[in-house]
C-alpha atoms as a PDB file:
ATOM      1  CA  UNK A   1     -11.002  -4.285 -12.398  1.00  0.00           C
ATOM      2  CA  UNK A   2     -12.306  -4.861  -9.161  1.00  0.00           C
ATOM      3  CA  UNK A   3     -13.773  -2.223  -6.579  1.00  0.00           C
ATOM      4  CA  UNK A   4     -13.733  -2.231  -3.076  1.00  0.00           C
ATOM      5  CA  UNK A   5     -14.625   0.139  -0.447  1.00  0.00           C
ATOM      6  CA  UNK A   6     -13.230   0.485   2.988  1.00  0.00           C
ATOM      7  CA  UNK A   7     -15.078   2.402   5.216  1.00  0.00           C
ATOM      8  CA  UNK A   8     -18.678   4.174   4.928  1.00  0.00           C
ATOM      9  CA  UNK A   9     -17.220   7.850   4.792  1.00  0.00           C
ATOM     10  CA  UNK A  10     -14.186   9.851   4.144  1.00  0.00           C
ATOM     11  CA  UNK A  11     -14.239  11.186   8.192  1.00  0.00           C
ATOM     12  CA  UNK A  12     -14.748   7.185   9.044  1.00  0.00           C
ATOM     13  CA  UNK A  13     -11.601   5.756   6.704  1.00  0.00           C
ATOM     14  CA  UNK A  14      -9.163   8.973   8.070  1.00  0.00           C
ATOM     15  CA  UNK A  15     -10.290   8.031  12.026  1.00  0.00           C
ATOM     16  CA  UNK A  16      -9.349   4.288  11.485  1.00  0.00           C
ATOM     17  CA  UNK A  17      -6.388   4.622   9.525  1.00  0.00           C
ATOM     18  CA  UNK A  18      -3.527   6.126  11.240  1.00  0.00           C
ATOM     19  CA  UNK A  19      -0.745   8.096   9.371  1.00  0.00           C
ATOM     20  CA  UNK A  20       2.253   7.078   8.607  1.00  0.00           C
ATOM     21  CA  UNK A  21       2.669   3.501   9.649  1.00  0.00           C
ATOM     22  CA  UNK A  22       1.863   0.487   7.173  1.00  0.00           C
ATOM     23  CA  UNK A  23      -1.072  -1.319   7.120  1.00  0.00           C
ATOM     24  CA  UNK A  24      -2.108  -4.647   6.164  1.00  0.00           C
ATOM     25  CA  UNK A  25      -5.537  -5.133   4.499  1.00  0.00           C
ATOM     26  CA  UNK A  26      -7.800  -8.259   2.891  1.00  0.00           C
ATOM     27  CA  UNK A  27      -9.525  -8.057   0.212  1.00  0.00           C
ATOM     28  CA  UNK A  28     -11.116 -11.329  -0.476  1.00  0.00           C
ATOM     29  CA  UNK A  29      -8.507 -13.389  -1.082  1.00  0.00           C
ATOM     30  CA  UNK A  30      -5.526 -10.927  -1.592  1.00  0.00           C
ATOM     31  CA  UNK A  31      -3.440  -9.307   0.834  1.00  0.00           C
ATOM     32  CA  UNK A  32      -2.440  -5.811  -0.311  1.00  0.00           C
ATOM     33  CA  UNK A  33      -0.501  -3.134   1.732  1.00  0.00           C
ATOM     34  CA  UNK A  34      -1.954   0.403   2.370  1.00  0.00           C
ATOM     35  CA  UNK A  35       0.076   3.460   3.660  1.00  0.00           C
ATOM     36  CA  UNK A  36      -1.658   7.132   4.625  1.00  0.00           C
ATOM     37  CA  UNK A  37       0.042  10.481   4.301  1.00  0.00           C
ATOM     38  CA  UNK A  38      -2.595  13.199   5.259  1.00  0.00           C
ATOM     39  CA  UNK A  39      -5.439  12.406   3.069  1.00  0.00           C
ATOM     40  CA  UNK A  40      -3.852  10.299   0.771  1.00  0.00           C
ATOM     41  CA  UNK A  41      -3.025   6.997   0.261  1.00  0.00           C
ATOM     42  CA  UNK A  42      -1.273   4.502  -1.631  1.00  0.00           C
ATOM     43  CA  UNK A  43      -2.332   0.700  -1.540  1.00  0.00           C
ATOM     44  CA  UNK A  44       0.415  -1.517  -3.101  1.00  0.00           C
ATOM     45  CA  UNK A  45       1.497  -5.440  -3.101  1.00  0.00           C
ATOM     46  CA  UNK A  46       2.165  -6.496   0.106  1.00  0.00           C
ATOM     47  CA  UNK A  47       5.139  -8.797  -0.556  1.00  0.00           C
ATOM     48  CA  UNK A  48       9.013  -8.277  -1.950  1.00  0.00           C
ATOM     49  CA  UNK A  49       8.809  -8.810  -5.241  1.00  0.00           C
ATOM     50  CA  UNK A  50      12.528 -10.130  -4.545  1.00  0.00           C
ATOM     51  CA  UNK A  51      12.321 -13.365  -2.044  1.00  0.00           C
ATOM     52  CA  UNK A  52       8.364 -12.787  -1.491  1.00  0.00           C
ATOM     53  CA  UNK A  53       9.465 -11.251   2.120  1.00  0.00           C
ATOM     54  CA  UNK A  54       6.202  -9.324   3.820  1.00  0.00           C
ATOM     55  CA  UNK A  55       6.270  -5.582   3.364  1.00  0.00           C
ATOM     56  CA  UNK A  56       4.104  -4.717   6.024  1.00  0.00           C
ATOM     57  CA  UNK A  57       6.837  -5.856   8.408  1.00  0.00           C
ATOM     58  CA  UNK A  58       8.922  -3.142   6.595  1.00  0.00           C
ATOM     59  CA  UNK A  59       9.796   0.361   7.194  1.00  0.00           C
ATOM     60  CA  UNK A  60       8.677   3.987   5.605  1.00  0.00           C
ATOM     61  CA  UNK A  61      11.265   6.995   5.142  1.00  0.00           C
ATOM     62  CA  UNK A  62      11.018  10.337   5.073  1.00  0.00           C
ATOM     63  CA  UNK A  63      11.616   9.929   1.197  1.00  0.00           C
ATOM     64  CA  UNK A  64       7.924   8.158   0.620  1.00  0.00           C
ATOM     65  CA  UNK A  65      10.085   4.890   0.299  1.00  0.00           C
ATOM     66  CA  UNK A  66       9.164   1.335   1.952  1.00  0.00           C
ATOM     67  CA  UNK A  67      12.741  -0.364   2.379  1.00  0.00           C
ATOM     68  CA  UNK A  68      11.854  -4.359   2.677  1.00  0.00           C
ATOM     69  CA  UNK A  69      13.094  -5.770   6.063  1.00  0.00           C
ATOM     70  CA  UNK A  70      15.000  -8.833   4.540  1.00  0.00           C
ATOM     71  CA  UNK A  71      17.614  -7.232   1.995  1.00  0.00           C
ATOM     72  CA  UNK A  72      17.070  -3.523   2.655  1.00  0.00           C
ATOM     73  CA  UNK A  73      15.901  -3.232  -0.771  1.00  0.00           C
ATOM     74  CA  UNK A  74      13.917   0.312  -0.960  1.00  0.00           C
ATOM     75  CA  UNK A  75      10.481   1.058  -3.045  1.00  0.00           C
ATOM     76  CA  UNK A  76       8.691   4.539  -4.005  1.00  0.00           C
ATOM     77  CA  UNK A  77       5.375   4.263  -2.688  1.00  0.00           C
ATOM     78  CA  UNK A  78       3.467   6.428  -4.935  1.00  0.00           C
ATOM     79  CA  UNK A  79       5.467   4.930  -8.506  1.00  0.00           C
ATOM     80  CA  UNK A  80       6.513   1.753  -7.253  1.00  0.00           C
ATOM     81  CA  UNK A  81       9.394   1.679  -8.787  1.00  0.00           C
ATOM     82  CA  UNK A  82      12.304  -0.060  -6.956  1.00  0.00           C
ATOM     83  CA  UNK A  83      14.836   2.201  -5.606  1.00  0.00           C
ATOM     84  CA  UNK A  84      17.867   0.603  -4.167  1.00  0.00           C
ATOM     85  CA  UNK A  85      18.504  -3.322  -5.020  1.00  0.00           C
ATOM     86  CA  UNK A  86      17.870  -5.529  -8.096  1.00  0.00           C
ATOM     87  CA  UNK A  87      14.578  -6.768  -8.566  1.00  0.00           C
ATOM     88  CA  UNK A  88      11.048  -5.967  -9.792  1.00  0.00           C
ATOM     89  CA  UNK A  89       8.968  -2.640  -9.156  1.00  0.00           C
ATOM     90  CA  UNK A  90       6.049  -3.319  -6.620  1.00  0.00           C
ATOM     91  CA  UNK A  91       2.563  -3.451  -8.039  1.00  0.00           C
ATOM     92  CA  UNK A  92       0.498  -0.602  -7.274  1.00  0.00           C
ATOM     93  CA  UNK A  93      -3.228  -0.169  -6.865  1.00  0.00           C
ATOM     94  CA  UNK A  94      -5.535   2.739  -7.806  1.00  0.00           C
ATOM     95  CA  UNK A  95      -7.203   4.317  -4.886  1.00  0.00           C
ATOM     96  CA  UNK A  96      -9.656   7.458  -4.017  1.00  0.00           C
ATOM     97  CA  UNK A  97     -10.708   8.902  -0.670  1.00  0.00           C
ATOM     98  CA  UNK A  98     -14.487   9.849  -1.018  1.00  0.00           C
ATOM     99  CA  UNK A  99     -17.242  10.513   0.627  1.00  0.00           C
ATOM    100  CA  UNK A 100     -18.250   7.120   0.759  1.00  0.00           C
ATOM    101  CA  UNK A 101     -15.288   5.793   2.087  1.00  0.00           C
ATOM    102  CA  UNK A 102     -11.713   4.772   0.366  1.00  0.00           C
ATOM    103  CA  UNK A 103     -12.272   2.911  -2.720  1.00  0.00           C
ATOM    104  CA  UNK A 104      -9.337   0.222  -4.124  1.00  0.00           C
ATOM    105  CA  UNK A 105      -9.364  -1.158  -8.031  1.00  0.00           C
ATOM    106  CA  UNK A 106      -7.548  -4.226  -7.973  1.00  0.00           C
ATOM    107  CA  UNK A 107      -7.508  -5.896 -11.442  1.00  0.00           C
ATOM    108  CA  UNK A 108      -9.548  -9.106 -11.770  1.00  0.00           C
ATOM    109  CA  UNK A 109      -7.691 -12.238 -10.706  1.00  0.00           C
END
């Protein structure tokens, strides 16, 4: 696994992420998608696993779902695991919020 840390403190990482709206993020040479709901987050592949489509284009529910903008297909954002259509379950990334900022394990390419 792989560590990264966004941000230099907890106050710093909940200022420049806003709530509630999908965000795209690089980390070296992967695009991942990142999502906050109060003081957490969840940090997930940024692409369909369907047709590839981008899910940062997408949309969130009430539910904690992302529903892909090309086939409607829906996701759980904490699991996830694919609600509505018929393809793979997103991958999902460890995170923490701490006081050094928010720190992402992405496995080793």
């Amino acid at each position: 696994m792989k560590t990264f840390t966004l941000g230099t403190s907890k106050s710093q990482v909940l200022e420049m992420i806003p709530e509630q709206a999908i965000h795209k993020i690089h980390l070296e040479n992967k695009e991942i998608a990142l999502v906050r709901s109060d003081e957490f987050f969840h940090t997930f592949q940024s692409d369909c696993p369907h047709r590839g489509t981008s899910l940062i284009e997408g949309t969130l529910t009430n539910q904690g779902e992302i529903i892909c903008p090309l086939h409607k297909y829906r996701f759980d954002i904490k699991s996830g695991k694919v609600k509505v259509g018929s393809c793979g379950d997103l991958e999902i990334y460890q995170n923490e919020l701490t006081e050094v900022g928010l720190k992402i394990w992405l496995p080793e390419a």
